[in-house]
C-alpha atoms as a PDB file:
ATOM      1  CA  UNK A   1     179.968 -21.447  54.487  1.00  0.00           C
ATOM      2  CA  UNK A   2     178.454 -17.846  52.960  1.00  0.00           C
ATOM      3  CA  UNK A   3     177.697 -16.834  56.263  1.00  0.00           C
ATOM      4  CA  UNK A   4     181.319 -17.694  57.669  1.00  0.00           C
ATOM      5  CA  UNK A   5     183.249 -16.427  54.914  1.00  0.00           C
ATOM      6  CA  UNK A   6     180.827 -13.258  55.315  1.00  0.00           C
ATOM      7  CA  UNK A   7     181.999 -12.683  58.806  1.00  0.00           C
ATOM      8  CA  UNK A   8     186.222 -13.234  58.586  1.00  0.00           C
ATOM      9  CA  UNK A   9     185.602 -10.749  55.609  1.00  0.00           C
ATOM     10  CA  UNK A  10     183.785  -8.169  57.948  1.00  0.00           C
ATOM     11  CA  UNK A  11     186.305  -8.562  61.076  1.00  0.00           C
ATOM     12  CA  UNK A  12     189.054  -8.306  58.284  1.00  0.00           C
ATOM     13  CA  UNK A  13     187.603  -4.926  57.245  1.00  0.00           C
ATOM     14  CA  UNK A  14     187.029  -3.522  60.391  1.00  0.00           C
ATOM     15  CA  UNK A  15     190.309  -4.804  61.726  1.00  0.00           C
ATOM     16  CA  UNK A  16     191.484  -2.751  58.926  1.00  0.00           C
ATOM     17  CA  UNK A  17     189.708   0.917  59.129  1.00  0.00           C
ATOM     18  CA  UNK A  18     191.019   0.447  63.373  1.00  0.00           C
ATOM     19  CA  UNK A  19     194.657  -0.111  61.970  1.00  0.00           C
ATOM     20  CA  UNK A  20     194.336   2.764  59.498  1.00  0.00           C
ATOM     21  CA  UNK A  21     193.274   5.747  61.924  1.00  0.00           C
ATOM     22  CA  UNK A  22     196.237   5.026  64.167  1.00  0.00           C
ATOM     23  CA  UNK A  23     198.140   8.614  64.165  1.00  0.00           C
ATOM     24  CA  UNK A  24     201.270   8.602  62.015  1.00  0.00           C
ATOM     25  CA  UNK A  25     202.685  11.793  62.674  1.00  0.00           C
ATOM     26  CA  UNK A  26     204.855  12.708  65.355  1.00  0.00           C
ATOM     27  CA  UNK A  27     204.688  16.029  66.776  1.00  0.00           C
ATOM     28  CA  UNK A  28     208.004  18.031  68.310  1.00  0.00           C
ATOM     29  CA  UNK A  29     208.348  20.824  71.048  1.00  0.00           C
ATOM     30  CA  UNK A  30     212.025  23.002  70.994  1.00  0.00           C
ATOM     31  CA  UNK A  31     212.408  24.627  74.088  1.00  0.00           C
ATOM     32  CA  UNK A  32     214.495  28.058  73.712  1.00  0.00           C
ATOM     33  CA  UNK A  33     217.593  26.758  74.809  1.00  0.00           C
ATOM     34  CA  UNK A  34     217.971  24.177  74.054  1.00  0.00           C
ATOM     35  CA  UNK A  35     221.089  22.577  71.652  1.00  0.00           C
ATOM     36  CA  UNK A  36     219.031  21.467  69.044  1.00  0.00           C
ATOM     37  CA  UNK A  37     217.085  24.933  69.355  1.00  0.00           C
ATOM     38  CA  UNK A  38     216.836  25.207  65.538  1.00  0.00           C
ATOM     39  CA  UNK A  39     213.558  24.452  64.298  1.00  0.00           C
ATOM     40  CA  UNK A  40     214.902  24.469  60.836  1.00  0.00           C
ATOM     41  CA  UNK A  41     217.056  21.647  61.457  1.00  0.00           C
ATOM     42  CA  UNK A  42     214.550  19.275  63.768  1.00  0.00           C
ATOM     43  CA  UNK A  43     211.487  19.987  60.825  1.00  0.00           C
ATOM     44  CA  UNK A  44     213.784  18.688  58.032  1.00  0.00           C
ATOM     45  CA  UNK A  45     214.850  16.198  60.050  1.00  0.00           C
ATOM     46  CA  UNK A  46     211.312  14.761  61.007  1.00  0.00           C
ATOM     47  CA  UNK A  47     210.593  15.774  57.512  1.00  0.00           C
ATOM     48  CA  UNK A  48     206.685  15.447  56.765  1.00  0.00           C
ATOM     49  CA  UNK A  49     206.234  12.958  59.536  1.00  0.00           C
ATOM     50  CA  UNK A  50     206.254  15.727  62.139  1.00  0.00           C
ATOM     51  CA  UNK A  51     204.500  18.766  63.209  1.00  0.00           C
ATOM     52  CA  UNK A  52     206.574  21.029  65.151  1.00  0.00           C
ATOM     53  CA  UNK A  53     206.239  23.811  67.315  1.00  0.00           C
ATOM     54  CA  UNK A  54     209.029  26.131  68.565  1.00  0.00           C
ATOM     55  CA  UNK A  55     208.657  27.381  72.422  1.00  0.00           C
ATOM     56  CA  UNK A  56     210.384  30.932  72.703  1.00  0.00           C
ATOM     57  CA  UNK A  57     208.796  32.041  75.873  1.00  0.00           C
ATOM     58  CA  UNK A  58     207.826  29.769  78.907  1.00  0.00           C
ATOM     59  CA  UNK A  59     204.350  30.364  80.757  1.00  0.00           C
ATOM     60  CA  UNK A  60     203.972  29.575  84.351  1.00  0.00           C
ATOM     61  CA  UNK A  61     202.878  26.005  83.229  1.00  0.00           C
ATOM     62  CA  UNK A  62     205.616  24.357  80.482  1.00  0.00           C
ATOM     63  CA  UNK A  63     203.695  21.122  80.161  1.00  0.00           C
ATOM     64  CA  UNK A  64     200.423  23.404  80.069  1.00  0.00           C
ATOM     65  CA  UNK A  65     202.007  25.122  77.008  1.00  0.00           C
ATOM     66  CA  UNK A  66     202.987  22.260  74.979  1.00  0.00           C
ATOM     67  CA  UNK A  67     199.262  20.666  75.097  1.00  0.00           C
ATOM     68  CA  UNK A  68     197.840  23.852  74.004  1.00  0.00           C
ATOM     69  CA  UNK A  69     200.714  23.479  71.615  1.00  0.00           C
ATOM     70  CA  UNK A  70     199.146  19.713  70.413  1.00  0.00           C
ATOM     71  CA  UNK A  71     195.879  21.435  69.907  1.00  0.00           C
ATOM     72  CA  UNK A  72     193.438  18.268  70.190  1.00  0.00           C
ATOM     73  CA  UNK A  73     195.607  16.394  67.560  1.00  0.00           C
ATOM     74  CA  UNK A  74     195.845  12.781  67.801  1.00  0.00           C
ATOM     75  CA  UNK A  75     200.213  11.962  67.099  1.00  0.00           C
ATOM     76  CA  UNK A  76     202.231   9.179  67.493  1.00  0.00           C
ATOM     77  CA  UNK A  77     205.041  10.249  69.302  1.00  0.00           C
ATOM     78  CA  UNK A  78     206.097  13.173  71.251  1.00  0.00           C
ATOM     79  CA  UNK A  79     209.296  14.757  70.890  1.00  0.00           C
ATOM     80  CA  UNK A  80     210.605  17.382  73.257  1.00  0.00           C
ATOM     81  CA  UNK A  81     213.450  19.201  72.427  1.00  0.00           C
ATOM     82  CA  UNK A  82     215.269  20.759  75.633  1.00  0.00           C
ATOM     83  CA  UNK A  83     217.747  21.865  78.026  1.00  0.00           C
ATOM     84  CA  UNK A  84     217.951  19.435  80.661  1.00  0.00           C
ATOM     85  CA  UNK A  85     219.636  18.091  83.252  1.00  0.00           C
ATOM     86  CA  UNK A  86     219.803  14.788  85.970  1.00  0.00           C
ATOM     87  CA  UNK A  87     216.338  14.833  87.316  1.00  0.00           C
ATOM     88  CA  UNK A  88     214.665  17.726  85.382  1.00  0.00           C
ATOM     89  CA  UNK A  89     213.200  19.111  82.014  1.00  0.00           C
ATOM     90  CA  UNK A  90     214.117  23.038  81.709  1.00  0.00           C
ATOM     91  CA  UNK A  91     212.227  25.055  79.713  1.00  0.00           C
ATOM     92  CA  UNK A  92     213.844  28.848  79.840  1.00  0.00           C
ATOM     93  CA  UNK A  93     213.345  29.933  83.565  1.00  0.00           C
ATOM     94  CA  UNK A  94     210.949  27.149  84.852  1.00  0.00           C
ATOM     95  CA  UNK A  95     212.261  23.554  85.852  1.00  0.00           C
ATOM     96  CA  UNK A  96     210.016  20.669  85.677  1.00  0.00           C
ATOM     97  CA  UNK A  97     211.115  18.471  88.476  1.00  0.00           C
ATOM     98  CA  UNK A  98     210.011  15.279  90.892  1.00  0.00           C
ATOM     99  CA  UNK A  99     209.154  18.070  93.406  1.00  0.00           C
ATOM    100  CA  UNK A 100     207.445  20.366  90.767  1.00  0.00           C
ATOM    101  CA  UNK A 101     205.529  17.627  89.206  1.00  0.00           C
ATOM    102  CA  UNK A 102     202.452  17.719  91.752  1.00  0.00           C
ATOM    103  CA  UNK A 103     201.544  21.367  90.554  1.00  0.00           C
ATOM    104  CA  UNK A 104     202.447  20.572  87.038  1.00  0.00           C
ATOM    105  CA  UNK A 105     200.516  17.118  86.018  1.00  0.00           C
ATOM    106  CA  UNK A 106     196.936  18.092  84.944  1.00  0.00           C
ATOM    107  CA  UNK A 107     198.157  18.578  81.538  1.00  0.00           C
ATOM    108  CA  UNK A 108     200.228  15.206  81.676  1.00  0.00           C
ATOM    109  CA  UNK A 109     197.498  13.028  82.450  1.00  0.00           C
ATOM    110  CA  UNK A 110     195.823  14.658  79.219  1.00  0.00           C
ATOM    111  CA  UNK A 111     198.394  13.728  77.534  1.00  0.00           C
ATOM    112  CA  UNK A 112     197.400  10.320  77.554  1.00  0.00           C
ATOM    113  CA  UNK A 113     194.319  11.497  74.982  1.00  0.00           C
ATOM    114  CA  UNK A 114     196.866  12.747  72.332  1.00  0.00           C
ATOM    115  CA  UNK A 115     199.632  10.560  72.240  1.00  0.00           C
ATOM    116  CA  UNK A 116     199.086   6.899  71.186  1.00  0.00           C
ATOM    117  CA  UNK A 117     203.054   6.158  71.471  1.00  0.00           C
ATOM    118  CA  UNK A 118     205.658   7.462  73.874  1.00  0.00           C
ATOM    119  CA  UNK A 119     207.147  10.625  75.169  1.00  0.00           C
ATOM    120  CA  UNK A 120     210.737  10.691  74.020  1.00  0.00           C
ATOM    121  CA  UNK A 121     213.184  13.542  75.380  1.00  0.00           C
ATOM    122  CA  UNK A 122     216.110  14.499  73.496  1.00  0.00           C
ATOM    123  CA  UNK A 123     218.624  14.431  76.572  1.00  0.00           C
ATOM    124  CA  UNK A 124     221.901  12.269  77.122  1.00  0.00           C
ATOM    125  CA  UNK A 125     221.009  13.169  80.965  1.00  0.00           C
ATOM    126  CA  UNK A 126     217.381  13.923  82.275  1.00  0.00           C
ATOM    127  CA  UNK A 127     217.082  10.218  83.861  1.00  0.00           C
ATOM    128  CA  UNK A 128     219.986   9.443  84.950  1.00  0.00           C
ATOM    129  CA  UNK A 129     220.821   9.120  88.529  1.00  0.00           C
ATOM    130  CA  UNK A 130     218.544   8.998  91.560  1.00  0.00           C
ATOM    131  CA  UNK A 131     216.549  11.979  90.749  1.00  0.00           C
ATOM    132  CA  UNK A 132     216.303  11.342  87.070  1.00  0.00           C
ATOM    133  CA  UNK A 133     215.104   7.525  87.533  1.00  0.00           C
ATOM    134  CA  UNK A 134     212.448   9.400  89.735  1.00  0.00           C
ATOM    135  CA  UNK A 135     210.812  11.882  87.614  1.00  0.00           C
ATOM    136  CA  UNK A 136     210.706   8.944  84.526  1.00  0.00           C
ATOM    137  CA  UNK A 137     209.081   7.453  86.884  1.00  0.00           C
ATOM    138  CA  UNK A 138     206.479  10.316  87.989  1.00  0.00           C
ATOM    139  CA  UNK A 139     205.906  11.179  84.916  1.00  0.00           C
ATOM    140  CA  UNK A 140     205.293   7.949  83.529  1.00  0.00           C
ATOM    141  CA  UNK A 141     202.735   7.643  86.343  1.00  0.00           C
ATOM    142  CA  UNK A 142     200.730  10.975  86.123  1.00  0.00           C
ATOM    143  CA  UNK A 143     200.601  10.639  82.282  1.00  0.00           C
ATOM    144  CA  UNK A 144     200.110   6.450  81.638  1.00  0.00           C
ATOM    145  CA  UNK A 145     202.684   7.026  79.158  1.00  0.00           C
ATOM    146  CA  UNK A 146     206.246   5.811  78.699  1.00  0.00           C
ATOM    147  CA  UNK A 147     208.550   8.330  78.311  1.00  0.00           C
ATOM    148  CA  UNK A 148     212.235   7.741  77.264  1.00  0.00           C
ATOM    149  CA  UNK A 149     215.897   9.253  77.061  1.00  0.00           C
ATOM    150  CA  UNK A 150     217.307   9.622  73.350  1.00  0.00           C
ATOM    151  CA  UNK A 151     219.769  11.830  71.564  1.00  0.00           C
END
Protein backbone atom coordinates (compact mmCIF):
# COMPACT_ATOMS: atom_id res chain seq x y z
CA UNK A 1 0.00 0.00 0.00
CA UNK A 2 3.37 2.35 0.85
CA UNK A 3 4.71 1.46 -2.30
CA UNK A 4 1.39 2.37 -4.30
CA UNK A 5 0.57 5.41 -2.56
CA UNK A 6 4.45 6.23 -3.16
CA UNK A 7 4.02 6.04 -6.85
CA UNK A 8 0.36 8.11 -7.58
CA UNK A 9 2.28 10.68 -5.31
CA UNK A 10 5.39 10.70 -7.70
CA UNK A 11 3.29 10.70 -11.15
CA UNK A 12 1.19 13.47 -9.32
CA UNK A 13 4.39 15.52 -8.88
CA UNK A 14 5.83 15.08 -12.03
CA UNK A 15 2.51 15.51 -13.77
CA UNK A 16 2.77 18.71 -12.00
CA UNK A 17 6.44 20.33 -12.71
CA UNK A 18 5.28 19.18 -16.87
CA UNK A 19 2.03 21.35 -16.34
CA UNK A 20 3.98 24.19 -14.72
CA UNK A 21 6.75 24.90 -17.50
CA UNK A 22 4.07 25.24 -20.15
CA UNK A 23 4.81 28.96 -21.58
CA UNK A 24 2.27 31.52 -20.37
CA UNK A 25 3.17 34.43 -22.19
CA UNK A 26 2.14 35.36 -25.47
CA UNK A 27 4.39 37.20 -27.63
CA UNK A 28 3.09 40.00 -30.43
CA UNK A 29 4.66 41.26 -33.81
CA UNK A 30 3.13 44.97 -35.27
CA UNK A 31 3.96 45.26 -38.67
CA UNK A 32 4.44 49.11 -39.76
CA UNK A 33 1.25 49.51 -41.22
CA UNK A 34 -0.68 48.10 -39.93
CA UNK A 35 -4.20 49.57 -38.07
CA UNK A 36 -3.38 48.53 -34.83
CA UNK A 37 0.31 49.87 -35.54
CA UNK A 38 0.53 51.32 -32.00
CA UNK A 39 2.58 49.36 -29.81
CA UNK A 40 1.41 51.40 -26.94
CA UNK A 41 -2.00 50.31 -27.31
CA UNK A 42 -1.43 46.29 -28.20
CA UNK A 43 1.30 46.15 -24.87
CA UNK A 44 -1.41 47.52 -22.51
CA UNK A 45 -3.71 45.55 -24.00
CA UNK A 46 -1.80 42.13 -23.61
CA UNK A 47 -0.74 43.75 -20.45
CA UNK A 48 2.09 41.56 -18.67
CA UNK A 49 1.00 38.46 -20.48
CA UNK A 50 2.80 39.56 -23.64
CA UNK A 51 6.10 40.41 -24.99
CA UNK A 52 5.96 42.55 -27.92
CA UNK A 53 8.03 43.62 -30.59
CA UNK A 54 7.33 46.46 -33.07
CA UNK A 55 8.54 45.77 -36.90
CA UNK A 56 9.41 49.26 -38.54
CA UNK A 57 11.46 48.02 -41.37
CA UNK A 58 10.92 44.69 -43.35
CA UNK A 59 14.08 42.48 -44.34
CA UNK A 60 14.02 40.37 -47.38
CA UNK A 61 12.61 37.52 -45.12
CA UNK A 62 9.34 38.87 -42.82
CA UNK A 63 8.83 35.51 -41.18
CA UNK A 64 12.80 35.37 -40.86
CA UNK A 65 12.52 38.65 -38.87
CA UNK A 66 9.89 37.84 -36.48
CA UNK A 67 11.82 34.50 -35.22
CA UNK A 68 14.88 36.44 -34.68
CA UNK A 69 12.31 38.67 -33.09
CA UNK A 70 11.15 35.44 -30.58
CA UNK A 71 14.76 35.04 -29.74
CA UNK A 72 14.71 31.21 -28.54
CA UNK A 73 11.75 32.02 -26.15
CA UNK A 74 9.33 29.41 -25.48
CA UNK A 75 5.38 31.54 -25.72
CA UNK A 76 2.08 30.49 -25.86
CA UNK A 77 0.61 32.21 -28.54
CA UNK A 78 1.68 34.26 -31.40
CA UNK A 79 0.14 37.38 -32.29
CA UNK A 80 0.84 39.19 -35.52
CA UNK A 81 -0.29 42.45 -35.96
CA UNK A 82 -0.63 43.47 -39.81
CA UNK A 83 -1.79 44.82 -42.96
CA UNK A 84 -3.36 42.18 -44.82
CA UNK A 85 -5.42 41.20 -47.30
CA UNK A 86 -7.50 37.86 -49.00
CA UNK A 87 -4.71 35.44 -49.38
CA UNK A 88 -1.68 37.33 -47.93
CA UNK A 89 0.21 38.75 -44.79
CA UNK A 90 1.92 42.27 -45.78
CA UNK A 91 4.57 43.42 -43.97
CA UNK A 92 5.67 47.09 -45.50
CA UNK A 93 6.87 46.24 -49.13
CA UNK A 94 7.07 42.36 -48.98
CA UNK A 95 3.84 40.09 -49.29
CA UNK A 96 3.80 36.75 -47.80
CA UNK A 97 1.68 34.73 -50.10
CA UNK A 98 0.65 30.87 -51.22
CA UNK A 99 3.15 31.52 -54.08
CA UNK A 100 5.82 33.21 -51.80
CA UNK A 101 5.56 30.67 -49.13
CA UNK A 102 8.12 28.06 -50.74
CA UNK A 103 11.05 30.67 -50.36
CA UNK A 104 9.72 31.88 -47.11
CA UNK A 105 9.05 28.61 -44.76
CA UNK A 106 12.41 27.69 -43.11
CA UNK A 107 11.63 29.98 -40.38
CA UNK A 108 7.92 28.62 -40.14
CA UNK A 109 8.73 25.18 -39.59
CA UNK A 110 10.94 26.61 -36.59
CA UNK A 111 8.29 28.00 -35.43
CA UNK A 112 6.95 24.91 -34.29
CA UNK A 113 9.99 24.97 -31.43
CA UNK A 114 8.68 28.31 -29.94
CA UNK A 115 5.15 28.30 -29.98
CA UNK A 116 3.27 25.67 -27.89
CA UNK A 117 -0.29 27.28 -28.97
CA UNK A 118 -1.43 28.84 -32.21
CA UNK A 119 -0.58 31.55 -34.63
CA UNK A 120 -3.39 34.05 -34.50
CA UNK A 121 -3.49 37.05 -37.14
CA UNK A 122 -5.25 40.11 -36.38
CA UNK A 123 -7.15 40.36 -39.86
CA UNK A 124 -11.04 40.43 -40.64
CA UNK A 125 -9.64 39.18 -44.22
CA UNK A 126 -6.28 37.20 -44.72
CA UNK A 127 -8.29 33.72 -45.14
CA UNK A 128 -11.00 34.40 -46.68
CA UNK A 129 -11.72 33.33 -50.14
CA UNK A 130 -9.90 30.84 -52.35
CA UNK A 131 -6.52 32.20 -51.88
CA UNK A 132 -6.86 32.93 -48.22
CA UNK A 133 -8.28 29.27 -47.34
CA UNK A 134 -4.95 28.34 -49.21
CA UNK A 135 -2.21 30.01 -47.48
CA UNK A 136 -4.06 28.91 -43.80
CA UNK A 137 -3.63 26.03 -45.19
CA UNK A 138 0.23 26.26 -46.31
CA UNK A 139 1.10 27.69 -43.53
CA UNK A 140 -0.48 25.47 -41.23
CA UNK A 141 1.43 22.76 -43.12
CA UNK A 142 5.07 24.16 -43.29
CA UNK A 143 4.82 25.24 -39.59
CA UNK A 144 2.57 22.11 -37.76
CA UNK A 145 0.82 24.90 -36.26
CA UNK A 146 -2.74 26.19 -36.42
CA UNK A 147 -2.99 29.50 -37.31
CA UNK A 148 -6.28 31.54 -37.11
CA UNK A 149 -8.21 34.81 -38.26
CA UNK A 150 -9.23 37.24 -35.26
CA UNK A 151 -9.85 40.92 -34.81
Amino acid sequence: MKNFLFIIGMILLLGNQGIAQLPDKDFVIVGAGSADANLRQVQKRYEKKSDAYFMKETQANPLKQISKAINGRTIRDLHLYLQSKPGALVFNNESVTTEKLNTLKEPLMQWKNFVSGRVVIHSLVVFTGPEGIELKNQLEKSSGLVFVMAR
